[in-house]
PDB file of N, CA and C in Angstrom:
ATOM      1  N   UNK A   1      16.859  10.110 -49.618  1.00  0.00           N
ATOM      2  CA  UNK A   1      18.057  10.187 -48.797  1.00  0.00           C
ATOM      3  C   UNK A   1      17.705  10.814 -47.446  1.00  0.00           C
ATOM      4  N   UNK A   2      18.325  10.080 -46.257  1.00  0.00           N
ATOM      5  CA  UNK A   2      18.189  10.784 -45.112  1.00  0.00           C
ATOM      6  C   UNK A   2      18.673  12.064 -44.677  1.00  0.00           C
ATOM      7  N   UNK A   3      18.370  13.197 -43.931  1.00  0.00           N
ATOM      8  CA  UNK A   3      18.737  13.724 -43.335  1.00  0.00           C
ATOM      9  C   UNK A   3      19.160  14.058 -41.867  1.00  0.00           C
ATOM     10  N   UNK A   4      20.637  14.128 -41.867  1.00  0.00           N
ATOM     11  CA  UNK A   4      21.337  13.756 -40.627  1.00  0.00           C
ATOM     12  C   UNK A   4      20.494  13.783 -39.351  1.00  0.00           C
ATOM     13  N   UNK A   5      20.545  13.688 -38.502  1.00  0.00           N
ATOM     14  CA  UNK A   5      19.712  14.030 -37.256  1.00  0.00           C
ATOM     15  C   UNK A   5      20.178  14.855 -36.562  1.00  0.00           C
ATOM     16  N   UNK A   6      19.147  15.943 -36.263  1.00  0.00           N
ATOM     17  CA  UNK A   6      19.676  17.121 -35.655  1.00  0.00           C
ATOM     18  C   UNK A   6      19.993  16.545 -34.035  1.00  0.00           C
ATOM     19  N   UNK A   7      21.072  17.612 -33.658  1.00  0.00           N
ATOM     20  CA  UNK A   7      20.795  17.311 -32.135  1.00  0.00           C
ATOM     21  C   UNK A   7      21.018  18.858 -31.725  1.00  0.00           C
ATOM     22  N   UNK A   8      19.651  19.057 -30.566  1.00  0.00           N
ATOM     23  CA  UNK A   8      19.435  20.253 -30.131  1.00  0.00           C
ATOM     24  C   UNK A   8      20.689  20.488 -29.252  1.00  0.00           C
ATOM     25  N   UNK A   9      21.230  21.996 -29.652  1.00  0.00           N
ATOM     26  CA  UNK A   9      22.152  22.558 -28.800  1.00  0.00           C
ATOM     27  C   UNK A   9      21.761  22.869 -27.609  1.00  0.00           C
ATOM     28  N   UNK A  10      22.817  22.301 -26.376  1.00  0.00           N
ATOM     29  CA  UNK A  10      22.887  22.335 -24.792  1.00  0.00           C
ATOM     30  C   UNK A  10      23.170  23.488 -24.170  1.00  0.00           C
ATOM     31  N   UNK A  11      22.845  24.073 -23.224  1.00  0.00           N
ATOM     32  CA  UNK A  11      23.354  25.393 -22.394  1.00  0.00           C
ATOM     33  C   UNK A  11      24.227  25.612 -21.620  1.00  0.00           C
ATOM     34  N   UNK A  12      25.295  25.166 -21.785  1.00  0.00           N
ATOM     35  CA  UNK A  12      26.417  24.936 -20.586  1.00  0.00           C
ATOM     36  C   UNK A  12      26.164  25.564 -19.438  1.00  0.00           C
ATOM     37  N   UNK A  13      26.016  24.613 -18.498  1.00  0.00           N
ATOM     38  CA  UNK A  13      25.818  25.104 -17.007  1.00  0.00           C
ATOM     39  C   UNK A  13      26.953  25.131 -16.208  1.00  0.00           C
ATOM     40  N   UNK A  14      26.478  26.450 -15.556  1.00  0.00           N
ATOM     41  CA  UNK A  14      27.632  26.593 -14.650  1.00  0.00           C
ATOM     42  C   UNK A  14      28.532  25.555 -13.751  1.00  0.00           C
ATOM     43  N   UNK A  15      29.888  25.600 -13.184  1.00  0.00           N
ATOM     44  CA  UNK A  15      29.845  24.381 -12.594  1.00  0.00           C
ATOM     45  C   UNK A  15      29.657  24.534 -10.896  1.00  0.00           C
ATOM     46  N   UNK A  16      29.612  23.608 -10.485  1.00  0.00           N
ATOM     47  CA  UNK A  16      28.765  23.492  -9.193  1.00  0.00           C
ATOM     48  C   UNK A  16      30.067  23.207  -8.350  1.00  0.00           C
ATOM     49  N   UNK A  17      30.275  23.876  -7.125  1.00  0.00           N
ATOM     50  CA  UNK A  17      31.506  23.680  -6.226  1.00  0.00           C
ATOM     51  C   UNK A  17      30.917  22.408  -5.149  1.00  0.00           C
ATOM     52  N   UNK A  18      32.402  21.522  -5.313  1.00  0.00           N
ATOM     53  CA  UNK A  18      32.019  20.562  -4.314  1.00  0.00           C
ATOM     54  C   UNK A  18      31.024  20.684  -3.004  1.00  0.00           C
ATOM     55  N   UNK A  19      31.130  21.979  -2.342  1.00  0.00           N
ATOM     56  CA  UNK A  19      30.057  22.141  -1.265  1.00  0.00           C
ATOM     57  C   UNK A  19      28.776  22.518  -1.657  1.00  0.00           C
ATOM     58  N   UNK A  20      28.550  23.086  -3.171  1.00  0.00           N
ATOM     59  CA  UNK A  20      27.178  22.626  -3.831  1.00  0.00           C
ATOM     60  C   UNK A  20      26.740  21.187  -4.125  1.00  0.00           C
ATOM     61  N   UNK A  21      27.343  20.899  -4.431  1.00  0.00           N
ATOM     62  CA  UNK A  21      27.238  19.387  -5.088  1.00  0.00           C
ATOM     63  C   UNK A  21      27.144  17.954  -3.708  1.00  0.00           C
ATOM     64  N   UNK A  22      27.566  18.607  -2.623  1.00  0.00           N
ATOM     65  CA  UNK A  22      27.443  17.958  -1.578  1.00  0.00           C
ATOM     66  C   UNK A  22      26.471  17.613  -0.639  1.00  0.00           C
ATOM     67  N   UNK A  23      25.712  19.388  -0.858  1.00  0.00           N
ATOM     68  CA  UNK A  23      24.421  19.651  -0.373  1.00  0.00           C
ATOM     69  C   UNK A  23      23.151  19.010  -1.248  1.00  0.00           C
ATOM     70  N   UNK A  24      23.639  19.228  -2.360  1.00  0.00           N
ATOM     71  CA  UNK A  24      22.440  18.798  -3.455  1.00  0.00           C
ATOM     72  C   UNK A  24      22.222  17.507  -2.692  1.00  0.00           C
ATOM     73  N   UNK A  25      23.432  16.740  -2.815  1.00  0.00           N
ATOM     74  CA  UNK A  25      23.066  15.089  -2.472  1.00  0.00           C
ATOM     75  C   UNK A  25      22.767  14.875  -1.106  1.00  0.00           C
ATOM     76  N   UNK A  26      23.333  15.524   0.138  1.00  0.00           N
ATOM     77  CA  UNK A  26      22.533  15.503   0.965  1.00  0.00           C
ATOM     78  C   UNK A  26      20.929  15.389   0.974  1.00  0.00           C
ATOM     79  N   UNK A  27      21.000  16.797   0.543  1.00  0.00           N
ATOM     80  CA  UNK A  27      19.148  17.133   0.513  1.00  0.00           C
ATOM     81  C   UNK A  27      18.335  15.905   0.014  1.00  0.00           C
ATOM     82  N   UNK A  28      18.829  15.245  -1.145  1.00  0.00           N
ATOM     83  CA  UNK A  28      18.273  14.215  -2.111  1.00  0.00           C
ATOM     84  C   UNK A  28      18.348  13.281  -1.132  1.00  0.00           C
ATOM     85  N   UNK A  29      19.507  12.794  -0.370  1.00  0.00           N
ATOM     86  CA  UNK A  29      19.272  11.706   0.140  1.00  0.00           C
ATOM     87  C   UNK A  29      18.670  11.548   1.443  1.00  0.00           C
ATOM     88  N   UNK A  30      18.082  13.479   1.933  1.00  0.00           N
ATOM     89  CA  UNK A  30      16.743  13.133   2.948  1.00  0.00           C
ATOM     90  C   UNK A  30      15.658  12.657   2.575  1.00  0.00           C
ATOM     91  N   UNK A  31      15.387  13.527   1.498  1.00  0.00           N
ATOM     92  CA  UNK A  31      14.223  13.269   0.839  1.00  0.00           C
ATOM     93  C   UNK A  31      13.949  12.146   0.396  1.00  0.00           C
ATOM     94  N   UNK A  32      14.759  11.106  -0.181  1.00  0.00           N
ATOM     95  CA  UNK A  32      14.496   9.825  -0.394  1.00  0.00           C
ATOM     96  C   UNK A  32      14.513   8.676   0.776  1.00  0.00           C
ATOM     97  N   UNK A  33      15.224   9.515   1.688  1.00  0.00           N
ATOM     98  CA  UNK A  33      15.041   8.308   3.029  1.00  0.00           C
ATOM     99  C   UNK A  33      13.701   8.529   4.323  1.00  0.00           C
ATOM    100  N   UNK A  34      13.590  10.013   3.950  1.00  0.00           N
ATOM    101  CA  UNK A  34      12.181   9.931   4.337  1.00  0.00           C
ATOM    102  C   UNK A  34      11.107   9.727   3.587  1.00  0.00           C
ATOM    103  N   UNK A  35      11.049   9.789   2.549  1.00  0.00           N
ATOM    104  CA  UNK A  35      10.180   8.895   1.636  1.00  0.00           C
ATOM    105  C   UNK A  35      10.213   7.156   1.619  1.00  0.00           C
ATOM    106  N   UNK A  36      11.173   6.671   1.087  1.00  0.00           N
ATOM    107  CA  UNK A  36      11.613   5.211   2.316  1.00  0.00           C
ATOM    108  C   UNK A  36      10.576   4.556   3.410  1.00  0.00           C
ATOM    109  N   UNK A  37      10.896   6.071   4.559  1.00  0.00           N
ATOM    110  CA  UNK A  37      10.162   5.552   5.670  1.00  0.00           C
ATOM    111  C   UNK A  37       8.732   5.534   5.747  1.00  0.00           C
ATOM    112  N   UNK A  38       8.016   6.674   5.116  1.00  0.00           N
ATOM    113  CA  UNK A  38       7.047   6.615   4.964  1.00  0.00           C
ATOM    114  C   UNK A  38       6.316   5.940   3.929  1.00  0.00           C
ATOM    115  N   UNK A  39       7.029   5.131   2.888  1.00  0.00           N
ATOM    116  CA  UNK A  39       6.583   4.398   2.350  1.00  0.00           C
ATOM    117  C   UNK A  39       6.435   2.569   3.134  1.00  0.00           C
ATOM    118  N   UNK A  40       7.722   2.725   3.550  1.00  0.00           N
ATOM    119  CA  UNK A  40       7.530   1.530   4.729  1.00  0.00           C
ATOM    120  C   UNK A  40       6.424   1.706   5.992  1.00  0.00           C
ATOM    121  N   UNK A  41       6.731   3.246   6.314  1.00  0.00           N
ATOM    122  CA  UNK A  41       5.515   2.854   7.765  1.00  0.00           C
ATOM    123  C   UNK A  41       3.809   2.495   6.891  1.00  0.00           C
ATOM    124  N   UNK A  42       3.791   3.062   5.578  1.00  0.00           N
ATOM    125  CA  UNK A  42       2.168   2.901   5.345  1.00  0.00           C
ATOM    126  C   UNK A  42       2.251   1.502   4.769  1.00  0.00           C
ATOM    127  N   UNK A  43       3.697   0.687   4.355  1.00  0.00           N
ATOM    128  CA  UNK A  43       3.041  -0.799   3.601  1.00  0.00           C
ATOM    129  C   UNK A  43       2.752  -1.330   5.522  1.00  0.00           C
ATOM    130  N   UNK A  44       3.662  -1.360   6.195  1.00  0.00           N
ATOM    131  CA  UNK A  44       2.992  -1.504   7.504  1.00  0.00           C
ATOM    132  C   UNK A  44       1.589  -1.800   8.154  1.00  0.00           C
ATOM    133  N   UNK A  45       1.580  -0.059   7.811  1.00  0.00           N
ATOM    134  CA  UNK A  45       0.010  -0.110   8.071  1.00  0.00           C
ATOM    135  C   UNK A  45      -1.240  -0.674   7.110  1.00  0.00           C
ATOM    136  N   UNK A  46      -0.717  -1.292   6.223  1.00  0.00           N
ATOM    137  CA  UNK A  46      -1.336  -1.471   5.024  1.00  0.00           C
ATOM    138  C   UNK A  46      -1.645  -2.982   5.189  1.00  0.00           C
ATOM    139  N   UNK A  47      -0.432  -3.772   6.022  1.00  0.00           N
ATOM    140  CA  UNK A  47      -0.442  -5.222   6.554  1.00  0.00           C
ATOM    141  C   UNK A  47      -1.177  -5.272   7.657  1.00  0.00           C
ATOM    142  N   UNK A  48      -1.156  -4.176   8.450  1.00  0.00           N
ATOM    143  CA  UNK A  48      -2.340  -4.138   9.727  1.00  0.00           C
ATOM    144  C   UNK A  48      -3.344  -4.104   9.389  1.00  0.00           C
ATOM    145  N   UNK A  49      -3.820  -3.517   8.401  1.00  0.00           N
ATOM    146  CA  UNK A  49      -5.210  -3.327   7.740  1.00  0.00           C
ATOM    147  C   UNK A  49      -5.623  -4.871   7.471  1.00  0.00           C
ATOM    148  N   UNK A  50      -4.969  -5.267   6.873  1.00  0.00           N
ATOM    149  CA  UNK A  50      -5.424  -6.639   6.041  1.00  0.00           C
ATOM    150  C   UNK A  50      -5.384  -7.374   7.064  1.00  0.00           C
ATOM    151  N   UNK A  51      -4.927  -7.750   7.882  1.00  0.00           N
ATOM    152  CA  UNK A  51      -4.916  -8.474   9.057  1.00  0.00           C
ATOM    153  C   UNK A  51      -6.275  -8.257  10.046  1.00  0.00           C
ATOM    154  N   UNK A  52      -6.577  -6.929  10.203  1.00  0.00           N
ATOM    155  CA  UNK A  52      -7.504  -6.771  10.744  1.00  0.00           C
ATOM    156  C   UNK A  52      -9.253  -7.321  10.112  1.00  0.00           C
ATOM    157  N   UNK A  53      -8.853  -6.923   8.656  1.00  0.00           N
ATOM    158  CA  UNK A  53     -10.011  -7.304   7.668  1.00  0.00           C
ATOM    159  C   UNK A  53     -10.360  -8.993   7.732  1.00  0.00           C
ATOM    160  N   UNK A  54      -9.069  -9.356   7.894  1.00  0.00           N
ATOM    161  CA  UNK A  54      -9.045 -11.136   7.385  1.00  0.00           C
ATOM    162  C   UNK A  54      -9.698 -11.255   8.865  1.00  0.00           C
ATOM    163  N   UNK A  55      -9.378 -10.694  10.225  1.00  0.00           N
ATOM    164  CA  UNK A  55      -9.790 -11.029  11.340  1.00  0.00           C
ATOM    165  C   UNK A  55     -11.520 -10.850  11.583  1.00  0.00           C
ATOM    166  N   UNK A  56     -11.925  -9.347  11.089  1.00  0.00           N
ATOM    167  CA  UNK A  56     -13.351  -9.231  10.925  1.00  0.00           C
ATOM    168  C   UNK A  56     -14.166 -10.401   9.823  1.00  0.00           C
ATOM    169  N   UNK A  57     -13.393 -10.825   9.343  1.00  0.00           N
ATOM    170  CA  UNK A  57     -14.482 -11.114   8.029  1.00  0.00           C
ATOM    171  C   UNK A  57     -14.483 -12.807   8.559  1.00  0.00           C
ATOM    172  N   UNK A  58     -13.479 -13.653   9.412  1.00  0.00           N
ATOM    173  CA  UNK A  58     -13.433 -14.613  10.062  1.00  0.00           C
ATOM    174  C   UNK A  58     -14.735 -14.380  10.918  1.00  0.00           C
ATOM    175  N   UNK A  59     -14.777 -13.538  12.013  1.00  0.00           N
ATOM    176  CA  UNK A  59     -15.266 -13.245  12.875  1.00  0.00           C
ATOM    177  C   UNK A  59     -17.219 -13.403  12.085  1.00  0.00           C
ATOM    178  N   UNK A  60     -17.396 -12.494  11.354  1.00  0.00           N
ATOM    179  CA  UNK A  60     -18.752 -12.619  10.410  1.00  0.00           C
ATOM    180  C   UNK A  60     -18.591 -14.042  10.087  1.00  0.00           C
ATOM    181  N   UNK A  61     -18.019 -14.713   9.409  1.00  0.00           N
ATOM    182  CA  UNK A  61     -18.484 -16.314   8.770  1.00  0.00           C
ATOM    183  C   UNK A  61     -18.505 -16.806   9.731  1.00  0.00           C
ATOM    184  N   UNK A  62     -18.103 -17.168  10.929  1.00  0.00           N
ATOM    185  CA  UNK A  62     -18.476 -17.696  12.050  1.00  0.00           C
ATOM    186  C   UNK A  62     -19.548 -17.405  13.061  1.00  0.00           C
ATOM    187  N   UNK A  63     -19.900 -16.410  12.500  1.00  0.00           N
ATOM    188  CA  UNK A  63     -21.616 -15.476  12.863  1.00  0.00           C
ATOM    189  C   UNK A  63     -22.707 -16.059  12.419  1.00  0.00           C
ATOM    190  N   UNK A  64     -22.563 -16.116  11.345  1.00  0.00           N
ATOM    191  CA  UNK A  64     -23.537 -16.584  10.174  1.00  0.00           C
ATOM    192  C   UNK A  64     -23.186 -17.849  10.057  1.00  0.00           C
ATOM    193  N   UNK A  65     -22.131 -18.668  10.570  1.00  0.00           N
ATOM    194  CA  UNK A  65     -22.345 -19.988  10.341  1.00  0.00           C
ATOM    195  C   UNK A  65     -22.925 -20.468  11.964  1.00  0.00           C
ATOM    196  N   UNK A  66     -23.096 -19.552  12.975  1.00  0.00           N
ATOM    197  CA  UNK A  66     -23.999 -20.200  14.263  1.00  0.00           C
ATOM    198  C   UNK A  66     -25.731 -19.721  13.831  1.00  0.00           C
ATOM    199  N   UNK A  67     -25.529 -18.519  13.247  1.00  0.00           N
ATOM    200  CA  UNK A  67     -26.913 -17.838  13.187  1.00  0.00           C
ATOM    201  C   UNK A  67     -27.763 -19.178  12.184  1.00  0.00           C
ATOM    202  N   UNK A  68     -27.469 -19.679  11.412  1.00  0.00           N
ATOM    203  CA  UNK A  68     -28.133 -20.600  10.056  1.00  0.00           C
ATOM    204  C   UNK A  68     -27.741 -21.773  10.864  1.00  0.00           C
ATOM    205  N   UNK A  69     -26.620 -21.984  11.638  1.00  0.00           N
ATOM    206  CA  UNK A  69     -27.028 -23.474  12.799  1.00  0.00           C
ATOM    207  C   UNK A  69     -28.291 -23.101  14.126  1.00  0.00           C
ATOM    208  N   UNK A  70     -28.548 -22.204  14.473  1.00  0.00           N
ATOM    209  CA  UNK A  70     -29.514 -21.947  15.169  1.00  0.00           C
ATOM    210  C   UNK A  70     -30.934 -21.998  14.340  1.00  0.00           C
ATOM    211  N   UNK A  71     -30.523 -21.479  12.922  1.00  0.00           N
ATOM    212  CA  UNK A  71     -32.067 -21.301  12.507  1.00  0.00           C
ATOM    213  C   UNK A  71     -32.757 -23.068  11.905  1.00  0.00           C
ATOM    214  N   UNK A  72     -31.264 -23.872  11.796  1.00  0.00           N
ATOM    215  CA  UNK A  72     -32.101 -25.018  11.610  1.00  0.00           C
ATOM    216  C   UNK A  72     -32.457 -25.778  12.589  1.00  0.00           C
ATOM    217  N   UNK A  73     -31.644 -25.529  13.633  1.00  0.00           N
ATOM    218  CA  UNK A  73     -31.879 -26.240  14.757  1.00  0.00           C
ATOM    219  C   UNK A  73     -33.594 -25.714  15.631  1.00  0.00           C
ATOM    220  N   UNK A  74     -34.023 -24.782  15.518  1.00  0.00           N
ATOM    221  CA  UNK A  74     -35.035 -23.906  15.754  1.00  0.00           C
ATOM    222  C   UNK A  74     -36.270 -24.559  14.305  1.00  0.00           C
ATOM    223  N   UNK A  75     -36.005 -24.788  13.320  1.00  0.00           N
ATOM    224  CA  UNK A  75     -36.856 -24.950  12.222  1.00  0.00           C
ATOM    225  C   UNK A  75     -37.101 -26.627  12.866  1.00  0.00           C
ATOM    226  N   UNK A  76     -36.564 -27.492  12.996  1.00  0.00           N
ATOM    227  CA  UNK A  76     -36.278 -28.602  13.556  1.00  0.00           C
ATOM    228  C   UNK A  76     -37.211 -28.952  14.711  1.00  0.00           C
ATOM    229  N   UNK A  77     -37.115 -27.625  15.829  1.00  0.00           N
ATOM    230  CA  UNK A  77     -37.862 -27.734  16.559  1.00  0.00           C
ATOM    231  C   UNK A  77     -39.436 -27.761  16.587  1.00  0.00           C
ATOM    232  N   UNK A  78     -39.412 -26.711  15.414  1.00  0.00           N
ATOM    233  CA  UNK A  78     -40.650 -26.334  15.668  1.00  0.00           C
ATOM    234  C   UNK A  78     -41.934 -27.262  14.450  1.00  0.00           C
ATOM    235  N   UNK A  79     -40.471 -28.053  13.948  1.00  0.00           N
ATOM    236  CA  UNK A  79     -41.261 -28.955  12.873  1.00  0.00           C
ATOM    237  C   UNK A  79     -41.645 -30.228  14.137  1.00  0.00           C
ATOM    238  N   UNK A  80     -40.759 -30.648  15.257  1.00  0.00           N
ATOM    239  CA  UNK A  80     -41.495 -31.999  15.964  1.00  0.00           C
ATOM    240  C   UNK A  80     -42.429 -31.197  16.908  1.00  0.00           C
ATOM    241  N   UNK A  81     -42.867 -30.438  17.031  1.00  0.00           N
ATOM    242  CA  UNK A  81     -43.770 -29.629  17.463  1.00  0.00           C
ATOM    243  C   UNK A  81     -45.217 -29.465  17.019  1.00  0.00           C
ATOM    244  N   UNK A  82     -45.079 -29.320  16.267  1.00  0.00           N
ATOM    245  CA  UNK A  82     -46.330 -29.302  15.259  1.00  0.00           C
ATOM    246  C   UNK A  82     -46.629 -30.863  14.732  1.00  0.00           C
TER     247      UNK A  82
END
C-alpha cells in the first residue's frame, strides 16, 4: 500500500507592498532588457565575424587558385624549354 505523499511545509512570506512589487519588476525588466541588448549587439557581432571569415577565406581560394595557375603555367614553360 502506498503512502500518501508528503508535501513539504511553506514559510509564509511576508507580503510585498505594491511599491515593492513595482520595483522588483522594474529592476527585472532592466536587467532583462539589457541583457536583450547585449545579447543582440554580440549575435551582431557574431554575423560580422562570419562575414568577415567567409570574406578572408574567399580571398585565400582565390590565392591559391592564381598561385597553382602560375605554377602550371611556369611548369609549362619550363617544360618547352628544355
Amino acid at each position: 500500500m502506498r503512502s500518501p505523499a508528503v508535501v513539504p511545509a511553506t514559510t509564509p512570506q511576508p507580503p510585498t507592498t505594491p511599491t515593492q512589487q513595482q520595483h522588483k519588476n522594474k529592476k527585472s525588466f532592466q536587467m532583462s532588457t539589457s541583457e536583450e541588448l547585449e545579447l543582440k549587439a554580440n549575435q551582431e557581432k557574431a554575423k560580422a565575424l562570419v562575414k568577415d571569415l567567409r570574406d578572408v577565406n574567399k580571398k585565400i581560394a582565390q590565392q591559391e587558385v592564381i598561385k597553382k595557375a602560375k605554377a602550371k603555367i611556369n611548369d609549362k614553360q619550363t617544360y618547352k624549354n628544355d
